[in-house]
Each structure stands twice: as structure tokens, then as C-alpha cells.
PDB file of N, CA and C in Angstrom:
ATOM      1  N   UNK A   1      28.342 130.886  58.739  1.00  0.00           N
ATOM      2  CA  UNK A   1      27.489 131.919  59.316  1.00  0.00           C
ATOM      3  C   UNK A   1      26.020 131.682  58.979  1.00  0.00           C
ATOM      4  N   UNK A   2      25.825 131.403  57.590  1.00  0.00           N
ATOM      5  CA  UNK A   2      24.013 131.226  57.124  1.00  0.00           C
ATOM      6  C   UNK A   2      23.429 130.099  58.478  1.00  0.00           C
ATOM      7  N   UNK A   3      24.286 129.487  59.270  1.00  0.00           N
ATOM      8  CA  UNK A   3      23.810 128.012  59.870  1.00  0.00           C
ATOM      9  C   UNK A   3      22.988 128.688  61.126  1.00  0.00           C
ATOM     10  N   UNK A   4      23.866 129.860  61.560  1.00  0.00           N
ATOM     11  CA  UNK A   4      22.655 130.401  62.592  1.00  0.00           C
ATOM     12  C   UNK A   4      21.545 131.537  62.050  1.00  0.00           C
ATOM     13  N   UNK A   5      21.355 131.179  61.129  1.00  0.00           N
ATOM     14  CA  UNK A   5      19.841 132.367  60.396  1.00  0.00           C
ATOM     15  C   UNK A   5      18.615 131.606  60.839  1.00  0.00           C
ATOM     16  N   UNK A   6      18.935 130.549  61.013  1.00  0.00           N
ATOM     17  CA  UNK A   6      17.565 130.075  61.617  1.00  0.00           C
ATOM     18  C   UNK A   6      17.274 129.730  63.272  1.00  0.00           C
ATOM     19  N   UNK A   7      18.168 129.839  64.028  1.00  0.00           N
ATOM     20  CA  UNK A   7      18.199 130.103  65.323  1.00  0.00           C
ATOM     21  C   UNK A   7      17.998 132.013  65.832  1.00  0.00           C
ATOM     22  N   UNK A   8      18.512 132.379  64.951  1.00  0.00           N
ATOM     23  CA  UNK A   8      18.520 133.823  65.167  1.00  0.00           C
ATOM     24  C   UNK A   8      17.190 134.338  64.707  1.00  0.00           C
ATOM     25  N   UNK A   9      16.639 133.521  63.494  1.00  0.00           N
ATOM     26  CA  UNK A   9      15.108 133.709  63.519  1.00  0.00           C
ATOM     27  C   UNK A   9      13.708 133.236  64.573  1.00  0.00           C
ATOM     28  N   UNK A  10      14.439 132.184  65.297  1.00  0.00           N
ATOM     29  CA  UNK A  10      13.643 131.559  66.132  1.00  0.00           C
ATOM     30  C   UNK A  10      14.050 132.333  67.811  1.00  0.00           C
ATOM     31  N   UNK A  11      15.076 132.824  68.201  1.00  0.00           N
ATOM     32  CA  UNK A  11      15.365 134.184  68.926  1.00  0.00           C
ATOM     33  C   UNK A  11      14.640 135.273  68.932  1.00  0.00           C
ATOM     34  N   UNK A  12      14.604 135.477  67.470  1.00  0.00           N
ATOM     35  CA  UNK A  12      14.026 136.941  67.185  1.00  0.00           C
ATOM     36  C   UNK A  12      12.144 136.456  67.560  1.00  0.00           C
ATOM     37  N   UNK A  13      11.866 135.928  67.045  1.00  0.00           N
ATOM     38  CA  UNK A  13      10.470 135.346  67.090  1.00  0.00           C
ATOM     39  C   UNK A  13       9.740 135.401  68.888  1.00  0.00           C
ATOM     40  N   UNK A  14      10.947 134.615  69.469  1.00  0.00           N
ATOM     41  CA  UNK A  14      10.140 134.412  70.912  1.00  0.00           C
ATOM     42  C   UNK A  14      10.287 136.044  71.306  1.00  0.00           C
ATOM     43  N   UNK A  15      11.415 136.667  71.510  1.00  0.00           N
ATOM     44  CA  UNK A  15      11.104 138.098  72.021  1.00  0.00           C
ATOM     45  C   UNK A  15       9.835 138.696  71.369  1.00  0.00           C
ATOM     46  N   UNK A  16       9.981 139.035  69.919  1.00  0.00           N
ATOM     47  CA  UNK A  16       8.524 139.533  69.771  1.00  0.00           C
ATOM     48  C   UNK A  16       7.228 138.674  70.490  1.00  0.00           C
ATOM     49  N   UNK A  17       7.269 137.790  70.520  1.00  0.00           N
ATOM     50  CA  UNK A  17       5.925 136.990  71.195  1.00  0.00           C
ATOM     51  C   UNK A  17       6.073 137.349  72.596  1.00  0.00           C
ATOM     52  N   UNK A  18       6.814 137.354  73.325  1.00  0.00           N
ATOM     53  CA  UNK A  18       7.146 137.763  75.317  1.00  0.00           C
ATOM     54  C   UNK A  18       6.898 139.371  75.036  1.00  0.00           C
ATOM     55  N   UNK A  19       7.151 140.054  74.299  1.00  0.00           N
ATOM     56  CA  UNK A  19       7.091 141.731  74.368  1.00  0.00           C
ATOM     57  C   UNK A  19       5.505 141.690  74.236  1.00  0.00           C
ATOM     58  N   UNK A  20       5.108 141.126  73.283  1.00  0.00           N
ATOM     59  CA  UNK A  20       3.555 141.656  72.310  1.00  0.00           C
ATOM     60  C   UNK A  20       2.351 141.502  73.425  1.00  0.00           C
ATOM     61  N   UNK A  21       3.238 139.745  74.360  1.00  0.00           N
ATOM     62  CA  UNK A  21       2.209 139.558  75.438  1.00  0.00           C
ATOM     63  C   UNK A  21       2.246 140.333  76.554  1.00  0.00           C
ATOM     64  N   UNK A  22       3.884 141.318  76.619  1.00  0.00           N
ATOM     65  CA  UNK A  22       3.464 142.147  78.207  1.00  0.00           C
ATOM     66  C   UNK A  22       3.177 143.208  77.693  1.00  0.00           C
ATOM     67  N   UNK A  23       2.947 143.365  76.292  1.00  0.00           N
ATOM     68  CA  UNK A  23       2.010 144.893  76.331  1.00  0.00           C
ATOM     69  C   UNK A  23       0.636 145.020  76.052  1.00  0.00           C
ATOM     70  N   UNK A  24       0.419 143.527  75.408  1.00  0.00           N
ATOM     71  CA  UNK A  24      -1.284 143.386  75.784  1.00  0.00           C
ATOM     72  C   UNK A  24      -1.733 143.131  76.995  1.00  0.00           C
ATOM     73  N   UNK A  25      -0.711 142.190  77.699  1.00  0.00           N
ATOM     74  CA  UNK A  25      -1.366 142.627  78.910  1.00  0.00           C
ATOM     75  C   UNK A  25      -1.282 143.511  80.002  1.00  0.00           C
ATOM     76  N   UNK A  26      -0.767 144.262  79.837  1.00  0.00           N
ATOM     77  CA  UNK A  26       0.161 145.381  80.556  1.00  0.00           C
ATOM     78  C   UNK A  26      -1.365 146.756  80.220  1.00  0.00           C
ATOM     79  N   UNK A  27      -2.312 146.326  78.464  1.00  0.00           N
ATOM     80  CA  UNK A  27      -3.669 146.766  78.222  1.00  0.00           C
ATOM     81  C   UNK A  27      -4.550 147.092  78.104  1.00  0.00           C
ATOM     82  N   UNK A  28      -4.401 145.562  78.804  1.00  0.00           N
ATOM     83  CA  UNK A  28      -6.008 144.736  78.663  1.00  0.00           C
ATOM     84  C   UNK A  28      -6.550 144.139  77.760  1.00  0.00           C
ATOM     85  N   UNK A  29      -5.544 143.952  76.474  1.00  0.00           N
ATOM     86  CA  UNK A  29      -6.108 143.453  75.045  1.00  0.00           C
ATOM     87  C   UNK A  29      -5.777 141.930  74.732  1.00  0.00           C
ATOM     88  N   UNK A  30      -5.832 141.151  74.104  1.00  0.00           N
ATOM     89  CA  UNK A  30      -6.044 140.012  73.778  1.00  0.00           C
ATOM     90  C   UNK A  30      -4.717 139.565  73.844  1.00  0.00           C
ATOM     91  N   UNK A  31      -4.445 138.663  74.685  1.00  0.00           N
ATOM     92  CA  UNK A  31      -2.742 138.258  74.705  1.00  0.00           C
ATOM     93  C   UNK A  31      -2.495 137.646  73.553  1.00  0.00           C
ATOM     94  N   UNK A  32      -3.366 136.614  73.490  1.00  0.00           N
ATOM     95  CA  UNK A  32      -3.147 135.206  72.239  1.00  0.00           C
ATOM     96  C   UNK A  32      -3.216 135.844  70.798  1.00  0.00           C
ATOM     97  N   UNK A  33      -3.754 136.938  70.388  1.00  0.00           N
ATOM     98  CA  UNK A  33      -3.908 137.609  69.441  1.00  0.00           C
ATOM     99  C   UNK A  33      -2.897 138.507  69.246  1.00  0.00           C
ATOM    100  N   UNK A  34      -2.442 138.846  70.086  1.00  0.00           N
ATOM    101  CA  UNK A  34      -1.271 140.126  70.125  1.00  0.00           C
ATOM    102  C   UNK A  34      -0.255 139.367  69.797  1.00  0.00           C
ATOM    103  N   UNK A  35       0.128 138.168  70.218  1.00  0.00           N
ATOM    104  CA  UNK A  35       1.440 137.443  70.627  1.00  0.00           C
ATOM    105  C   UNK A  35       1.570 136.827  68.820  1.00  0.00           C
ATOM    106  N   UNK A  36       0.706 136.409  68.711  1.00  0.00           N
ATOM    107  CA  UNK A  36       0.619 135.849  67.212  1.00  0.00           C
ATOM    108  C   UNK A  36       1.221 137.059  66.207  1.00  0.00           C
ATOM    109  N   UNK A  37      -0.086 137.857  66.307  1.00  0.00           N
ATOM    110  CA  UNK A  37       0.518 139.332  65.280  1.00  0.00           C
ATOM    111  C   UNK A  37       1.851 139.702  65.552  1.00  0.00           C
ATOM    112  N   UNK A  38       2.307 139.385  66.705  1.00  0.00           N
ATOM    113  CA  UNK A  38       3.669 140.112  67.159  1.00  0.00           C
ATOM    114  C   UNK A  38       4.588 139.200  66.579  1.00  0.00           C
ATOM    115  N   UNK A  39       4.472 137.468  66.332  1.00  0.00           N
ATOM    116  CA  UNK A  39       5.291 136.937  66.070  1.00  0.00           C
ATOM    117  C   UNK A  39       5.389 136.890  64.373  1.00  0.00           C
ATOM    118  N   UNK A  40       4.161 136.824  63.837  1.00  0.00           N
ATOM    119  CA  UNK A  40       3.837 137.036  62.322  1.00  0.00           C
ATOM    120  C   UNK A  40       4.260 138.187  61.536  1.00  0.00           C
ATOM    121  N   UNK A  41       4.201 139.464  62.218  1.00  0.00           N
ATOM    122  CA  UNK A  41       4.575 140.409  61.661  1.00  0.00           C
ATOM    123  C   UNK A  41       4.860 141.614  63.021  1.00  0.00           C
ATOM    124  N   UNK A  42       5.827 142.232  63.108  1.00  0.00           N
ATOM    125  CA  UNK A  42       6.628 142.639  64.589  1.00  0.00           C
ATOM    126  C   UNK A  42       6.566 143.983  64.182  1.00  0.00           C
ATOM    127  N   UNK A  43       6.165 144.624  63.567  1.00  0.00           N
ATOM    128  CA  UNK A  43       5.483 146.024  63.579  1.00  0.00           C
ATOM    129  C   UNK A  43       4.337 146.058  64.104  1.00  0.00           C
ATOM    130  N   UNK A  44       3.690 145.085  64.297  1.00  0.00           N
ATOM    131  CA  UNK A  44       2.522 145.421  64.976  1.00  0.00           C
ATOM    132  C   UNK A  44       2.474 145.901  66.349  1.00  0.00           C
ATOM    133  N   UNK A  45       3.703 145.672  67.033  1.00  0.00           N
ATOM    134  CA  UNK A  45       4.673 145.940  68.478  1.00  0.00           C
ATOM    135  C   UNK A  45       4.202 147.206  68.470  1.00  0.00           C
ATOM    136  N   UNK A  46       4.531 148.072  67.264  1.00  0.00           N
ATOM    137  CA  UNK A  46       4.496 149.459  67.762  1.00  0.00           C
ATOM    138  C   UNK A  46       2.953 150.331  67.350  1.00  0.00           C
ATOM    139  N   UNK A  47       1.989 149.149  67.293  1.00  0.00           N
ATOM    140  CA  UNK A  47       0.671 149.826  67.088  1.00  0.00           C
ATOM    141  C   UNK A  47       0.143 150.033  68.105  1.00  0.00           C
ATOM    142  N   UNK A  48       0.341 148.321  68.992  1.00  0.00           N
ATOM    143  CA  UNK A  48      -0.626 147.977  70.654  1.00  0.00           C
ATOM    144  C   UNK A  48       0.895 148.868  71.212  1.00  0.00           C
ATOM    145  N   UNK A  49       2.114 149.273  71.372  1.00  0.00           N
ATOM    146  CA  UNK A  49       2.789 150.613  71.942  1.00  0.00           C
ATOM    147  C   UNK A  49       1.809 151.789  72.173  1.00  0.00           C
ATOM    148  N   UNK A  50       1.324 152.250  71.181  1.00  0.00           N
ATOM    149  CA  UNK A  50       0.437 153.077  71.107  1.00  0.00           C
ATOM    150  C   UNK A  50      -0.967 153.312  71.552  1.00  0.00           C
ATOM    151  N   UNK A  51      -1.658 151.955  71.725  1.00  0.00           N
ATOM    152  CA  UNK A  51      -2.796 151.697  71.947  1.00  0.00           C
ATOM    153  C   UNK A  51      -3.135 152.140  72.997  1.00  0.00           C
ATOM    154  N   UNK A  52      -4.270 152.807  73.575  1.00  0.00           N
ATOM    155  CA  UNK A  52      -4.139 153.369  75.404  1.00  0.00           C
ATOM    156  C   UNK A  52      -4.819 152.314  75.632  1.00  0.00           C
ATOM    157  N   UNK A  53      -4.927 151.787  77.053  1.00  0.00           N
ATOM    158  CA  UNK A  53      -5.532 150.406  77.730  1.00  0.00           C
ATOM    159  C   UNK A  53      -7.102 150.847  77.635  1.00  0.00           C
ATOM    160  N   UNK A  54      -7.548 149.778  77.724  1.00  0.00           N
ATOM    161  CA  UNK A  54      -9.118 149.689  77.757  1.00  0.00           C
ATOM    162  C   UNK A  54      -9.369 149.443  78.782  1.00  0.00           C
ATOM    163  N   UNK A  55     -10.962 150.250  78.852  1.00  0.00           N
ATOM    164  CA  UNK A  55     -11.548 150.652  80.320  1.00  0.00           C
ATOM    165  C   UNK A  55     -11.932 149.219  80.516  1.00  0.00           C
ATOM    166  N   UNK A  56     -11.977 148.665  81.888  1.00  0.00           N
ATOM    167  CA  UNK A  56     -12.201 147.772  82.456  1.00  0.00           C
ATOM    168  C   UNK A  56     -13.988 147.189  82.692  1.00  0.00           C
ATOM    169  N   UNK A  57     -14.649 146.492  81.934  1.00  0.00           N
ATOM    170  CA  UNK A  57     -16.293 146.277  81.549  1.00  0.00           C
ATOM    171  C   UNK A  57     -16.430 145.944  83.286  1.00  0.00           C
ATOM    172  N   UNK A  58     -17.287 146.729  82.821  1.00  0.00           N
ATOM    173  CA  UNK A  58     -18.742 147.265  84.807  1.00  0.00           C
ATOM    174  C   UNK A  58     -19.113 145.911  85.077  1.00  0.00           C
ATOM    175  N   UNK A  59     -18.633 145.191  86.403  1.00  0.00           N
ATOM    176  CA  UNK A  59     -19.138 144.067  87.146  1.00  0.00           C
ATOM    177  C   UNK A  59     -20.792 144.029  86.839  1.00  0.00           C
ATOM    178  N   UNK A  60     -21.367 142.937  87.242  1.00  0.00           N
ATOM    179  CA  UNK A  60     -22.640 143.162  87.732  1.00  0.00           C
ATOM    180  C   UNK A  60     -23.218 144.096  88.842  1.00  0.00           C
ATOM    181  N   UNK A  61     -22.180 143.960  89.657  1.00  0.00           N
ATOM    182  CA  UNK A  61     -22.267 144.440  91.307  1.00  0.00           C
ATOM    183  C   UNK A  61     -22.715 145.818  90.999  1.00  0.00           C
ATOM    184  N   UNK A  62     -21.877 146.802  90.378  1.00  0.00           N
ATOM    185  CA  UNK A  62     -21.843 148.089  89.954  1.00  0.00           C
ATOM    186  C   UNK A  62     -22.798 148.180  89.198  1.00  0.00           C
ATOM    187  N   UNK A  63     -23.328 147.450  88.241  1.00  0.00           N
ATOM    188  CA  UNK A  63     -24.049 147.574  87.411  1.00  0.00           C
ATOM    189  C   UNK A  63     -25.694 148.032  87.738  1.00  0.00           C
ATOM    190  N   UNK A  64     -25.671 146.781  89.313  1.00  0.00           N
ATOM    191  CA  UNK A  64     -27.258 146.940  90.106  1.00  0.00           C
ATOM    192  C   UNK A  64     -27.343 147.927  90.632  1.00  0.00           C
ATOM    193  N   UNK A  65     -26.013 148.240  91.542  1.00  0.00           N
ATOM    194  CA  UNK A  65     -25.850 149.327  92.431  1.00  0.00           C
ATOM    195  C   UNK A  65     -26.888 150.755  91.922  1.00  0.00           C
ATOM    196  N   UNK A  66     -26.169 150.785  90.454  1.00  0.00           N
ATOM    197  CA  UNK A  66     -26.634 151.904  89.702  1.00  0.00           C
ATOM    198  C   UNK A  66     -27.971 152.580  89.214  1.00  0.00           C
ATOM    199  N   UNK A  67     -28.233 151.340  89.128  1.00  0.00           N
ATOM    200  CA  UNK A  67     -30.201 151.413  88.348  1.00  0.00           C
ATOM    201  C   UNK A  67     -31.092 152.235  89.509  1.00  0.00           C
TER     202      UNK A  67
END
């Protein structure tokens, strides 16, 4: 049985990394950063859970429009 602890760790690993990236980007927050924290330590899953998405930064277009 110990022979699959390390396949079952490398299982467990990619889901946290595929979850961490569709909820950063699901966001708007840093995929490559999320995916890491998510694979390094998998509580972090339920911080960016929580996180509300970030407002989307004002084009230029909008930006001139405005002035």
C-alpha cells in the first residue's frame, strides 16, 4: 500500500493546481501564483474561494472618453 503514497500525492497535487487555476481565473487573479500556492499549500483554495473578482483596469479608450 505505502507504494501508491506517492502517486496519490502527485494526484492530489495536479487537482489542487487545475482547481486554484479555474478559480483565479474564473477572478481575475494571478493564475501562475494561485496554481503554485494551491499546489504548495491547498488551503489556500479556500482563501481565493472567498476572494470576490477584481474590477476589470479602465482601457485607454474609456479612460479619454472621460477627461
Amino acid at each position: 500500500m505505502t507504494a501508491f503514497y506517492p502517486l496519490l500525492t502527485l494526484i492530489s497535487i495536479i487537482v489542487f493546481v487545475w482547481l486554484a487555476r479555474r478559480l483565479a481565473r474564473a477572478r481575475n487573479r494571478n493564475v501562475i501564483g494561485c496554481s503554485v500556492a494551491g499546489a504548495i499549500l491547498p488551503p489556500v483554495l479556500l482563501v481565493l474561494y472567498a476572494l470576490k473578482p477584481v474590477a476589470p483596469e479602465p482601457s485607454e479608450d474609456q479612460a479619454d472618453g472621460e477627461a
